[in-house]
PDB file of N, CA and C in Angstrom:
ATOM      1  N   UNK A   1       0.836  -1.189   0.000  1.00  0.00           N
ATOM      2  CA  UNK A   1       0.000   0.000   0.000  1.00  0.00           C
ATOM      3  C   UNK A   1       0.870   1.238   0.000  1.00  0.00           C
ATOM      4  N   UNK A   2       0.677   1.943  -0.485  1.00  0.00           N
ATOM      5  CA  UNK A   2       0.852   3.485  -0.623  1.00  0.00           C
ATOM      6  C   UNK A   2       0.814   4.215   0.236  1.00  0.00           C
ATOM      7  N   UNK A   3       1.475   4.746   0.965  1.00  0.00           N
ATOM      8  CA  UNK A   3       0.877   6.276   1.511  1.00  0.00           C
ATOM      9  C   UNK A   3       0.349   7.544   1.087  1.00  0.00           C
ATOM     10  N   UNK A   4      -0.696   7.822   1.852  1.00  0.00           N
ATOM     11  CA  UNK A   4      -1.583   8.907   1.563  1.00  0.00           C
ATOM     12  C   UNK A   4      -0.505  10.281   1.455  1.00  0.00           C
ATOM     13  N   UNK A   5      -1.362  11.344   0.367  1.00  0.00           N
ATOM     14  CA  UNK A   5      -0.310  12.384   0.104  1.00  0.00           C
ATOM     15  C   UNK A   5      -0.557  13.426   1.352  1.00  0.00           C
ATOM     16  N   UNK A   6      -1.377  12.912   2.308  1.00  0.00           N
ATOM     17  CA  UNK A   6      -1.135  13.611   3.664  1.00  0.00           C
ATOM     18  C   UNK A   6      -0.033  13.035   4.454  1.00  0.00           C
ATOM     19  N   UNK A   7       0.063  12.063   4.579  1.00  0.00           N
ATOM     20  CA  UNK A   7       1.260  10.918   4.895  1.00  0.00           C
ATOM     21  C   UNK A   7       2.734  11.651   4.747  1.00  0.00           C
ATOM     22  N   UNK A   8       2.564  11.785   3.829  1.00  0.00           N
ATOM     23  CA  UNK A   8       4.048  12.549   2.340  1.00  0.00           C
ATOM     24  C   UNK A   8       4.345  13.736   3.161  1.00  0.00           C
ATOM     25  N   UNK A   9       2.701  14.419   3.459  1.00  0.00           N
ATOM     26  CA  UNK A   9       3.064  16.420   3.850  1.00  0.00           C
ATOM     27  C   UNK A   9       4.100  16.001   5.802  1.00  0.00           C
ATOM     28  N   UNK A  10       3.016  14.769   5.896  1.00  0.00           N
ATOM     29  CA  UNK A  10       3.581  14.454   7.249  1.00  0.00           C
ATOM     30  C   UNK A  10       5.426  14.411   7.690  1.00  0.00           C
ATOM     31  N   UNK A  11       5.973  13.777   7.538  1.00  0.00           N
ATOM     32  CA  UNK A  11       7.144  13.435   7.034  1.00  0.00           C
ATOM     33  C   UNK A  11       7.749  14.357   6.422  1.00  0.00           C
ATOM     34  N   UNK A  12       7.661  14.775   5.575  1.00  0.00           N
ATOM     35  CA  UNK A  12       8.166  16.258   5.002  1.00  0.00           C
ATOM     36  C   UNK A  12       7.954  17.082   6.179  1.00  0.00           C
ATOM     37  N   UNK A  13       7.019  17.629   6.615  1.00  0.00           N
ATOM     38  CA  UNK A  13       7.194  18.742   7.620  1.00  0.00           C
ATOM     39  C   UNK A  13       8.412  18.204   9.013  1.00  0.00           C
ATOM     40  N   UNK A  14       8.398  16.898   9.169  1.00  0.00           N
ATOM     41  CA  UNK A  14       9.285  16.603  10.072  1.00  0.00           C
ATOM     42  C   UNK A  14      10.565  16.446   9.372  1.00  0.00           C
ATOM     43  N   UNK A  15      10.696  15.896   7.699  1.00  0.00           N
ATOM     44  CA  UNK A  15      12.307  16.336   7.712  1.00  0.00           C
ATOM     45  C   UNK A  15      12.875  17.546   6.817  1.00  0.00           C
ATOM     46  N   UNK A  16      11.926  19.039   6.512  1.00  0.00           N
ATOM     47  CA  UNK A  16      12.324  20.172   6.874  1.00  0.00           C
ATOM     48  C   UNK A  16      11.872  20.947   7.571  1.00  0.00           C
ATOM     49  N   UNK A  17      11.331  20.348   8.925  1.00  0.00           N
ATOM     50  CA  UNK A  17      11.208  20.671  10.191  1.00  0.00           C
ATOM     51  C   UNK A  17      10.359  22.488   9.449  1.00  0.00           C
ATOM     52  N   UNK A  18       9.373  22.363   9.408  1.00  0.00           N
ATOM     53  CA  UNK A  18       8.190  23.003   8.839  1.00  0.00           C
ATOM     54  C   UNK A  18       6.964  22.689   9.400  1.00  0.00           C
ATOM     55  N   UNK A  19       5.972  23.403   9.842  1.00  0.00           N
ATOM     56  CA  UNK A  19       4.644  22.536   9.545  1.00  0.00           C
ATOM     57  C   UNK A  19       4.065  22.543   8.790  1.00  0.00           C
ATOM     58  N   UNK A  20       3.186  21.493   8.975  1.00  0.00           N
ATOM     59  CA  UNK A  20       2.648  20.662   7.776  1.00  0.00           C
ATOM     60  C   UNK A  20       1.560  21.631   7.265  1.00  0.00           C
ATOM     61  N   UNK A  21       0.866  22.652   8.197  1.00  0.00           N
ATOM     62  CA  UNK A  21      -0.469  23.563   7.545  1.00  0.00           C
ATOM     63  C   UNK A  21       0.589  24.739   6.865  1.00  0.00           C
ATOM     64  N   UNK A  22       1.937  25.097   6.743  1.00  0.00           N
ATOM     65  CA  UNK A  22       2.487  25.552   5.682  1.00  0.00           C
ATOM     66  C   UNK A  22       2.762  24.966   4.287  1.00  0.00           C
ATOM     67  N   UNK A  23       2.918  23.919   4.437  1.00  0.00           N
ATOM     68  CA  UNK A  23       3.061  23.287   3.312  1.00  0.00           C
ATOM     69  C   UNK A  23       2.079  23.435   2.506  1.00  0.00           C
ATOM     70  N   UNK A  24       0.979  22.718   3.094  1.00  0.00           N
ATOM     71  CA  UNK A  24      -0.649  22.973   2.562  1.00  0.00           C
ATOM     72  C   UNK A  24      -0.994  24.366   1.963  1.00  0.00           C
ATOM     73  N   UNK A  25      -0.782  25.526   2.601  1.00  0.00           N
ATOM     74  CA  UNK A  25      -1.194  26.400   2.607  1.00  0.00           C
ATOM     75  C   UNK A  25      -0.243  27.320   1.072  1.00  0.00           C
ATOM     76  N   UNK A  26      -0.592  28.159   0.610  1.00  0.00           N
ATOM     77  CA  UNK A  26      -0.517  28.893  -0.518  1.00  0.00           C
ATOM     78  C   UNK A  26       0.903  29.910  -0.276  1.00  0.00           C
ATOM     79  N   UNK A  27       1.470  29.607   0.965  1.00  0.00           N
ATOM     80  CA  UNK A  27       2.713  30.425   1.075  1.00  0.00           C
ATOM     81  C   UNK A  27       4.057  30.171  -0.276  1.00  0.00           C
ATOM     82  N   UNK A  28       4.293  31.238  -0.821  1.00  0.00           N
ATOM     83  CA  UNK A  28       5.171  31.174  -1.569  1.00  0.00           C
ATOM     84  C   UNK A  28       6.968  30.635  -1.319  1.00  0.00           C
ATOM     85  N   UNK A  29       7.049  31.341   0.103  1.00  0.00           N
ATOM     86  CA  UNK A  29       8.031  31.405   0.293  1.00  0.00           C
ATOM     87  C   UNK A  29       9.166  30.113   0.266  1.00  0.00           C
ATOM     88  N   UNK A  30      10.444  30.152  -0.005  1.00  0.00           N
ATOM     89  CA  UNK A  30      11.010  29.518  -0.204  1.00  0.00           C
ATOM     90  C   UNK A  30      11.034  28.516   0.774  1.00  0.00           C
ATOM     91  N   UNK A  31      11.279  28.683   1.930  1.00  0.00           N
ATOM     92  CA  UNK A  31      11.004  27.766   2.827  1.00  0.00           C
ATOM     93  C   UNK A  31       9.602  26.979   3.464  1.00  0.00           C
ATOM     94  N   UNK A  32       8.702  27.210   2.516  1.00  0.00           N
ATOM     95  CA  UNK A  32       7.504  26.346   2.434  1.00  0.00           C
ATOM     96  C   UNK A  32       7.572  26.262   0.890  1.00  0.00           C
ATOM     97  N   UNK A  33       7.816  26.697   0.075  1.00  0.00           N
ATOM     98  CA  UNK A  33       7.419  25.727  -1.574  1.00  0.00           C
ATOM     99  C   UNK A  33       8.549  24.590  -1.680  1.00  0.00           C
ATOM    100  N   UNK A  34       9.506  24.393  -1.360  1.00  0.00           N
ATOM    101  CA  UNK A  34      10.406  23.391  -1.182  1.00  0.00           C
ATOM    102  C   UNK A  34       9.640  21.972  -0.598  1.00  0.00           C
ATOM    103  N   UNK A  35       9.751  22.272   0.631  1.00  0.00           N
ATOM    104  CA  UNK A  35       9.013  20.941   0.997  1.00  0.00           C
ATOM    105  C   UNK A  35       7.952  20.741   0.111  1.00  0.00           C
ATOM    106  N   UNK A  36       6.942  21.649  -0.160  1.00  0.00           N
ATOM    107  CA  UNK A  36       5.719  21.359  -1.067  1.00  0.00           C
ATOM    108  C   UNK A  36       6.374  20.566  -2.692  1.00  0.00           C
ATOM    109  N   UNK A  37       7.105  20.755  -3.186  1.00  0.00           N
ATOM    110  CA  UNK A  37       7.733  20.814  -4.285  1.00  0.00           C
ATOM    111  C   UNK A  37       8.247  18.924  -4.392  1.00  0.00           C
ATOM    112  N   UNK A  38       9.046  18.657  -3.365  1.00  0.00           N
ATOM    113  CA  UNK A  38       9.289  17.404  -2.198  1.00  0.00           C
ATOM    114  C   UNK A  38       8.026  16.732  -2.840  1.00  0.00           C
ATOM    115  N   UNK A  39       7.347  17.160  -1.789  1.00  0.00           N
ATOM    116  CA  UNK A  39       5.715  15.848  -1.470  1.00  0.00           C
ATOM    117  C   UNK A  39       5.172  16.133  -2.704  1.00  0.00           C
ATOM    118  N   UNK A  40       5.062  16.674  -4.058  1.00  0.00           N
ATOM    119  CA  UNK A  40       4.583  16.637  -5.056  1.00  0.00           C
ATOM    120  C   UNK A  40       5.096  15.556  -5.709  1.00  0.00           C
ATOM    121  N   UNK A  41       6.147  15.683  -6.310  1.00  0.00           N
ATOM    122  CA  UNK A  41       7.541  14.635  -7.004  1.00  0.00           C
ATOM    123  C   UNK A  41       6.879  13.589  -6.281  1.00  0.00           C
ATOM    124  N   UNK A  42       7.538  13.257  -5.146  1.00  0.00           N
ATOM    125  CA  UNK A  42       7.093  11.914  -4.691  1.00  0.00           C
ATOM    126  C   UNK A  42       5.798  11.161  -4.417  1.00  0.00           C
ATOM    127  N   UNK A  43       4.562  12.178  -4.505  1.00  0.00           N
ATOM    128  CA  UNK A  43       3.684  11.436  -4.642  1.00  0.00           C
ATOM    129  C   UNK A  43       3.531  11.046  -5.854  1.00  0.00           C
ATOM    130  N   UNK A  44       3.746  11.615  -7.120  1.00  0.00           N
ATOM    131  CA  UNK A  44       3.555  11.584  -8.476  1.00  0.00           C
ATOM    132  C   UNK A  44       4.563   9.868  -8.948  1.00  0.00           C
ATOM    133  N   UNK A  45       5.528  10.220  -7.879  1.00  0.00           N
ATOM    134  CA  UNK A  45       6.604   8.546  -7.847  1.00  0.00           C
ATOM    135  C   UNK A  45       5.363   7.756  -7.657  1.00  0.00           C
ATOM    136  N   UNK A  46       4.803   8.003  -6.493  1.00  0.00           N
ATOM    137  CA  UNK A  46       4.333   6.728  -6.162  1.00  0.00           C
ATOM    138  C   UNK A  46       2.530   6.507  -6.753  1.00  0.00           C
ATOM    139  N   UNK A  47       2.506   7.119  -7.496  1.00  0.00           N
ATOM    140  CA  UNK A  47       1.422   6.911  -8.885  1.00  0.00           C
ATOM    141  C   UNK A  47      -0.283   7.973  -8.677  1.00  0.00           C
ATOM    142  N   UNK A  48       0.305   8.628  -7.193  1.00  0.00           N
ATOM    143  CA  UNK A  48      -1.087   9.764  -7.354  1.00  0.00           C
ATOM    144  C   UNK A  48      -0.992  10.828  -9.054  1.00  0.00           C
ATOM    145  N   UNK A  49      -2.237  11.064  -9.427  1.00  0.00           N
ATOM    146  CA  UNK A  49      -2.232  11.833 -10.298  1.00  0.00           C
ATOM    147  C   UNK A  49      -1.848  13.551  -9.838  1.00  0.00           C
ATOM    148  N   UNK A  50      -1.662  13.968 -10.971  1.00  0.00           N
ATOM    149  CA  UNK A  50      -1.455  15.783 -10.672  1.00  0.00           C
ATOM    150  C   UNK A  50      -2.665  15.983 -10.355  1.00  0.00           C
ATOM    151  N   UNK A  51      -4.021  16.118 -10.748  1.00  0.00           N
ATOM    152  CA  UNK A  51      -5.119  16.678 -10.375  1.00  0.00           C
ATOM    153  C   UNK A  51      -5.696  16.226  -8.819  1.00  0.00           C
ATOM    154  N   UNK A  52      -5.223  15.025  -7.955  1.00  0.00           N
ATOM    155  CA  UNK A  52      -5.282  14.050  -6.900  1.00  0.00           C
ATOM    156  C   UNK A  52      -4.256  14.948  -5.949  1.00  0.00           C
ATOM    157  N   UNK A  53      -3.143  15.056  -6.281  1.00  0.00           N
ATOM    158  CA  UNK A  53      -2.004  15.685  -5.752  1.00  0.00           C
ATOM    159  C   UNK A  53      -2.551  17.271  -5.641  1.00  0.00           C
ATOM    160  N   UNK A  54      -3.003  17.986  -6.361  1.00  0.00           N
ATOM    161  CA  UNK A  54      -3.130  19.166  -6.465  1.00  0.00           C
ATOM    162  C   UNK A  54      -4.203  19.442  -5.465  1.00  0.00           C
ATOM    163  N   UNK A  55      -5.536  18.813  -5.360  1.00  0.00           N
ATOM    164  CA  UNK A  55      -6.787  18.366  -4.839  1.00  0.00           C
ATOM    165  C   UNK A  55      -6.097  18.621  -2.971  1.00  0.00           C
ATOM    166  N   UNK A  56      -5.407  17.418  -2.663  1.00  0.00           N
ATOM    167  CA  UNK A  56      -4.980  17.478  -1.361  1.00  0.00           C
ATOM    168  C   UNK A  56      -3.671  18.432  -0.936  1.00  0.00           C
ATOM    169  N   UNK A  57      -3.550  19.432  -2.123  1.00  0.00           N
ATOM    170  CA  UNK A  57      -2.353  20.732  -1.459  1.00  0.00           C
ATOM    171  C   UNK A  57      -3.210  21.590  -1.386  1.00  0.00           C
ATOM    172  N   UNK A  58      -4.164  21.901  -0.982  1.00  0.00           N
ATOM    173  CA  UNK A  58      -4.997  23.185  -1.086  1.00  0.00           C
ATOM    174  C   UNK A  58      -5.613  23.447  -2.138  1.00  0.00           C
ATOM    175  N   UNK A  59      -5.969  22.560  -2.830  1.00  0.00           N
ATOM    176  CA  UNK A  59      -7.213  22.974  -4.219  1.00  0.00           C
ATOM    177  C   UNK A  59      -6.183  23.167  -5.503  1.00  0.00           C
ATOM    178  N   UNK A  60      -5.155  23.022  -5.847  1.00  0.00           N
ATOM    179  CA  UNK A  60      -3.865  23.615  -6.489  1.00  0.00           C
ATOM    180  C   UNK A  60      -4.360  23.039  -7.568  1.00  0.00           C
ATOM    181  N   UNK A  61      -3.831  23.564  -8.717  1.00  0.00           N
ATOM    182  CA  UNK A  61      -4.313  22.999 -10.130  1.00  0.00           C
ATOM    183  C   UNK A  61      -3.340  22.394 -10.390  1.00  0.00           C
ATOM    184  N   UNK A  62      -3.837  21.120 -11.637  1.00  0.00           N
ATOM    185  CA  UNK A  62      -2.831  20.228 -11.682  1.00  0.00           C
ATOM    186  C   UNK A  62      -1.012  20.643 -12.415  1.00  0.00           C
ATOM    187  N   UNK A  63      -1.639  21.945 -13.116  1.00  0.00           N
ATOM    188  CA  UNK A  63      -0.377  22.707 -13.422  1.00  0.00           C
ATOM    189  C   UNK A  63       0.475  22.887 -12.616  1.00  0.00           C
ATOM    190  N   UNK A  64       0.133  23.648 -11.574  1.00  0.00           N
ATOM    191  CA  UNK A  64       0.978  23.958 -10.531  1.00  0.00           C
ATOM    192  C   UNK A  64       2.024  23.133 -10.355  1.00  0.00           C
ATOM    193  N   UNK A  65       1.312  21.595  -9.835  1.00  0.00           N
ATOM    194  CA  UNK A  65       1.801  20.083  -9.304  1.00  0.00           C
ATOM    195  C   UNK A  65       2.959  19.929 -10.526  1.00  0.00           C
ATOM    196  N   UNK A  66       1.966  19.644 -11.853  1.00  0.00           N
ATOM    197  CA  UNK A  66       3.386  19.503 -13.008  1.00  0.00           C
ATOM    198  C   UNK A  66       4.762  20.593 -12.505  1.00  0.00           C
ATOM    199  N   UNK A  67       4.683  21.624 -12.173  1.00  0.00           N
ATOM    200  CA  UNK A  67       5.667  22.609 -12.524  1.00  0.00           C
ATOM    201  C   UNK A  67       6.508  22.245 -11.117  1.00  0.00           C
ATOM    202  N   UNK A  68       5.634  21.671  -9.665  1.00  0.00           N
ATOM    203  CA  UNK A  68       6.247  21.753  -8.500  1.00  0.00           C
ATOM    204  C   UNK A  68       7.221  20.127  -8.882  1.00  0.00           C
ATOM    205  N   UNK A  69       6.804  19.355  -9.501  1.00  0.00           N
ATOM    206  CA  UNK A  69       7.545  18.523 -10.182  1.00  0.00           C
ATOM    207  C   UNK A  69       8.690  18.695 -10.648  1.00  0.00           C
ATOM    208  N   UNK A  70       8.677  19.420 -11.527  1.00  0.00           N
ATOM    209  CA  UNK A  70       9.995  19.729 -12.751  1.00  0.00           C
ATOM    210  C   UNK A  70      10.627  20.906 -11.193  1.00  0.00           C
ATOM    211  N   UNK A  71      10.417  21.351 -10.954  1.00  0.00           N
ATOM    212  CA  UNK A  71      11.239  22.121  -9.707  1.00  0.00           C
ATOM    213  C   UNK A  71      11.758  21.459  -8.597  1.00  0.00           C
ATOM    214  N   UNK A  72      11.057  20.264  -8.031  1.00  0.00           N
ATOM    215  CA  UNK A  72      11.930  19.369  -7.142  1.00  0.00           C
ATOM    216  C   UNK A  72      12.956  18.646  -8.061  1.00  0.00           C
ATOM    217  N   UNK A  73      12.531  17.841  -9.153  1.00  0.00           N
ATOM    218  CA  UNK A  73      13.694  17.335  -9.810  1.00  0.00           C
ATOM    219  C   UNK A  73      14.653  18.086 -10.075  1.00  0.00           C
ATOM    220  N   UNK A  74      14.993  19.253 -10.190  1.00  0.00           N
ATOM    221  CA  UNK A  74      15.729  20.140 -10.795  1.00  0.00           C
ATOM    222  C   UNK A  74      16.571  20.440  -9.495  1.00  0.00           C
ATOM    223  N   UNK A  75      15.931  20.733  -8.017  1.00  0.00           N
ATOM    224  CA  UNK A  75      16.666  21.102  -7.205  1.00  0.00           C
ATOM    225  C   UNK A  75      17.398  19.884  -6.590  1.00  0.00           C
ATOM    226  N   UNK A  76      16.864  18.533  -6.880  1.00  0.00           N
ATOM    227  CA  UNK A  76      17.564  17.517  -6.592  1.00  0.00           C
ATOM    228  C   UNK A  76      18.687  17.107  -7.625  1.00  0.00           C
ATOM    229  N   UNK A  77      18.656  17.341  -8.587  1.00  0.00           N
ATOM    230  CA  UNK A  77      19.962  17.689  -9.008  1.00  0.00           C
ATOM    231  C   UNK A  77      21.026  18.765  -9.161  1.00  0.00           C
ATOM    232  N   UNK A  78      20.499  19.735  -8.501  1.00  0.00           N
ATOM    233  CA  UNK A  78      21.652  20.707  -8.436  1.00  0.00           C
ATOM    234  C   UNK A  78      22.319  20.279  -7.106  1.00  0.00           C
ATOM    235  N   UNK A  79      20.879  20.198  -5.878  1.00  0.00           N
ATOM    236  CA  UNK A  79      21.797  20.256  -4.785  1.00  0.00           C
ATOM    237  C   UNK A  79      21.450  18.740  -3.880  1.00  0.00           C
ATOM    238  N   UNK A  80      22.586  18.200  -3.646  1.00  0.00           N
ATOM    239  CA  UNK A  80      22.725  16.756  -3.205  1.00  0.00           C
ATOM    240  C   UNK A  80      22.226  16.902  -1.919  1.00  0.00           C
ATOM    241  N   UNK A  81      21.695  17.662  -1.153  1.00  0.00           N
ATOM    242  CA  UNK A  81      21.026  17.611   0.261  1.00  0.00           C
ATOM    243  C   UNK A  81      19.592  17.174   0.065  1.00  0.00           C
ATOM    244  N   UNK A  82      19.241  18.073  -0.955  1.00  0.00           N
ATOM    245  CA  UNK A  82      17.291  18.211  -0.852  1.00  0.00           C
ATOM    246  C   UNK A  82      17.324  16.609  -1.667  1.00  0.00           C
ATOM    247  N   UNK A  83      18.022  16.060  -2.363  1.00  0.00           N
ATOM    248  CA  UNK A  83      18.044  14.800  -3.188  1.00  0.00           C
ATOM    249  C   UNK A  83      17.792  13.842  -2.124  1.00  0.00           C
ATOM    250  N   UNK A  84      18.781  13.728  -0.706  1.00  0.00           N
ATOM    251  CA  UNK A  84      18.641  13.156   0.625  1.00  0.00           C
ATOM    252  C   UNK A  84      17.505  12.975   1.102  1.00  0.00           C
ATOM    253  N   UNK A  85      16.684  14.400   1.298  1.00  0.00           N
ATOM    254  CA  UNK A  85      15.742  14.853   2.057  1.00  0.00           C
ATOM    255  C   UNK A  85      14.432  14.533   1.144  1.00  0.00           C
ATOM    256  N   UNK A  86      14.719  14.136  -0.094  1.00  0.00           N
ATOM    257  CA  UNK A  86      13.550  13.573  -0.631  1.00  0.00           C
ATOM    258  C   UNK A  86      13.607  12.155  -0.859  1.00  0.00           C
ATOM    259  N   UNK A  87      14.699  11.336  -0.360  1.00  0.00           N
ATOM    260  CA  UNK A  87      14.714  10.321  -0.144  1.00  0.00           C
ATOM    261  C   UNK A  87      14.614   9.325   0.907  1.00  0.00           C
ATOM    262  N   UNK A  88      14.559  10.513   2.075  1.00  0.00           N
ATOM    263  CA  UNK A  88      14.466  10.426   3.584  1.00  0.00           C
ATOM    264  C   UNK A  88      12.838  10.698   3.696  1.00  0.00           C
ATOM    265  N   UNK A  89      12.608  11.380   3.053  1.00  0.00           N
ATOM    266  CA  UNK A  89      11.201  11.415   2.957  1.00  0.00           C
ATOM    267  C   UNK A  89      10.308  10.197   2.720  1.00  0.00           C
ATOM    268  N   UNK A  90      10.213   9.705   1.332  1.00  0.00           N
ATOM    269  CA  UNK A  90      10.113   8.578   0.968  1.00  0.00           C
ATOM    270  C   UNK A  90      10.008   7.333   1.654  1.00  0.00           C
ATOM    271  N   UNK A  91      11.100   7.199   2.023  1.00  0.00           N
ATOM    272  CA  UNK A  91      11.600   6.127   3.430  1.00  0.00           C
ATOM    273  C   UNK A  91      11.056   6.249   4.251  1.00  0.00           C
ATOM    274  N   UNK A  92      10.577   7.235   4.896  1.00  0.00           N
ATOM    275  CA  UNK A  92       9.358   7.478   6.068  1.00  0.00           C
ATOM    276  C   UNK A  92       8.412   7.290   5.892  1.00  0.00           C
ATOM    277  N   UNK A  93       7.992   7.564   4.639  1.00  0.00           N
ATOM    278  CA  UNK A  93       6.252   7.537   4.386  1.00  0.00           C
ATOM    279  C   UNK A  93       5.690   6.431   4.088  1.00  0.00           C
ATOM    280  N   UNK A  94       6.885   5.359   3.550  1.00  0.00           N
ATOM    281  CA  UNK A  94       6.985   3.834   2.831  1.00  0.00           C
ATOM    282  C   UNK A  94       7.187   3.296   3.930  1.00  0.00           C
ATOM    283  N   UNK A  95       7.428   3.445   4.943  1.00  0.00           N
ATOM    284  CA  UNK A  95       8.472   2.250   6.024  1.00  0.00           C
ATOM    285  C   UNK A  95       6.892   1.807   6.733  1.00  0.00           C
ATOM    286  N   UNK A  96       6.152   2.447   7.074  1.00  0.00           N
ATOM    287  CA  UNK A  96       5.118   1.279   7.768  1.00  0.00           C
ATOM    288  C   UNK A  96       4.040   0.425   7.184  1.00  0.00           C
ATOM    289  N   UNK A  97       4.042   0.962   5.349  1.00  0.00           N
ATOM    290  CA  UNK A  97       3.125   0.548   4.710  1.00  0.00           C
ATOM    291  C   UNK A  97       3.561  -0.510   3.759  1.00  0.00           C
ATOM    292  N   UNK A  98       4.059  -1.427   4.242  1.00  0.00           N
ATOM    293  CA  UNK A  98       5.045  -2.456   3.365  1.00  0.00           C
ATOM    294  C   UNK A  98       3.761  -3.585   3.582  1.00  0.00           C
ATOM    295  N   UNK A  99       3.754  -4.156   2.589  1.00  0.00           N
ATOM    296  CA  UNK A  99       2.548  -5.586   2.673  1.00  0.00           C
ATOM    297  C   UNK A  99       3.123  -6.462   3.959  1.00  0.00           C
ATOM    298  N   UNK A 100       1.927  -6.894   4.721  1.00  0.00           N
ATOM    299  CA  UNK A 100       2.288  -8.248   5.760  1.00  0.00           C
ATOM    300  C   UNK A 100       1.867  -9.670   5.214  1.00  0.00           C
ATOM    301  N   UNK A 101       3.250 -10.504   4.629  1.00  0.00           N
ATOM    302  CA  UNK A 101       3.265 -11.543   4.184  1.00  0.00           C
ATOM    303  C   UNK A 101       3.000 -12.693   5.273  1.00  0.00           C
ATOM    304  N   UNK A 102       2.617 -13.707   4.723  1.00  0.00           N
ATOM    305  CA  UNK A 102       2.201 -14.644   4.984  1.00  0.00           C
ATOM    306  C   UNK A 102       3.717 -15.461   6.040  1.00  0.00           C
ATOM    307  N   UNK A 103       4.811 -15.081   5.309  1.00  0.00           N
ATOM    308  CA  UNK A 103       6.398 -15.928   6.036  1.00  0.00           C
ATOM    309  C   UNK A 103       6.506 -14.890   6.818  1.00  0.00           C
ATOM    310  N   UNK A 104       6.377 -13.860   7.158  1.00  0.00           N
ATOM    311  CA  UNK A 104       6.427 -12.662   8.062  1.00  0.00           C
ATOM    312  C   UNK A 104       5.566 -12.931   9.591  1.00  0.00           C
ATOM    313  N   UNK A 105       4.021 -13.461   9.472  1.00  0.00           N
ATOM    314  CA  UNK A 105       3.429 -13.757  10.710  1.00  0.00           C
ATOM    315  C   UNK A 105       3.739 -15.313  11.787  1.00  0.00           C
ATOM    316  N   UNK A 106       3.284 -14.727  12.595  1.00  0.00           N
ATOM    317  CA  UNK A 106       3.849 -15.690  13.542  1.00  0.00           C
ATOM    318  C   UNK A 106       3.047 -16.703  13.498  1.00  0.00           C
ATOM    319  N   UNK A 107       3.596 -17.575  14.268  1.00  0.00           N
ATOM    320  CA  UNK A 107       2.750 -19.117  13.533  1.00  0.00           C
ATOM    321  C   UNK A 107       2.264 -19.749  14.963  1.00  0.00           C
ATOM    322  N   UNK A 108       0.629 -19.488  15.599  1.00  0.00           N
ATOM    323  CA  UNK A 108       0.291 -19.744  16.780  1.00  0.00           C
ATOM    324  C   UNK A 108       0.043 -21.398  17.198  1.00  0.00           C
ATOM    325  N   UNK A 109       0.719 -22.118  15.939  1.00  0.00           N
ATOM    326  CA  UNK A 109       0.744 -23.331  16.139  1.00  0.00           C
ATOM    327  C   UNK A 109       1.540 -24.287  17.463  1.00  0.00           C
TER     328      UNK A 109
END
């Protein structure tokens, strides 16, 4: 299972220590469109649509989402920190939602 793209804002606000109703919210500023920029990319990784993604950032059109896209990729390749921090992200939002297999449960036999 997936995590929800509230999940994503979650995690992001804890690893650029932000809160999460900035992210959401329509602030421009550099230190809230970043993280926003973050939880866009990666939800779009993990197969939400732009109009889905846009929907749960505050009503945002799916343009926006495309463009907050091409702007996280871009800053993850210039600068090797936010590349981290969107991979640290990821890893958080993925780590409790992993399928529970069948060789995984305990066997009350």
């Amino acid at each position: 299972m997936k995590p929800t793209v509230l999940e994503i804002v979650a995690c992001a606000s804890e690893a650029f220590r932000v809160d999460a109703y900035q992210i959401l919210n329509g602030d421009r500023s550099d230190l809230h469109c970043r993280p926003r920029f973050a939880v866009c990319l990666i939800a779009h990784d993990l197969g939400y649509s732009h109009p889905q993604i846009g929907r749960t950032l505050g009503g945002r059109d799916h343009t926006s989402i495309i463009n907050a896209c091409k702007r996280a990729r871009a800053f993850a390749a210039e600068e090797p920190e936010y590349l981290d921090l969107i991979e640290e992200i990821r890893a958080a939002a993925c780590r409790d939602r992993m399928p529970f297999f069948k060789s995984q449960r305990s066997n009350p036999v």
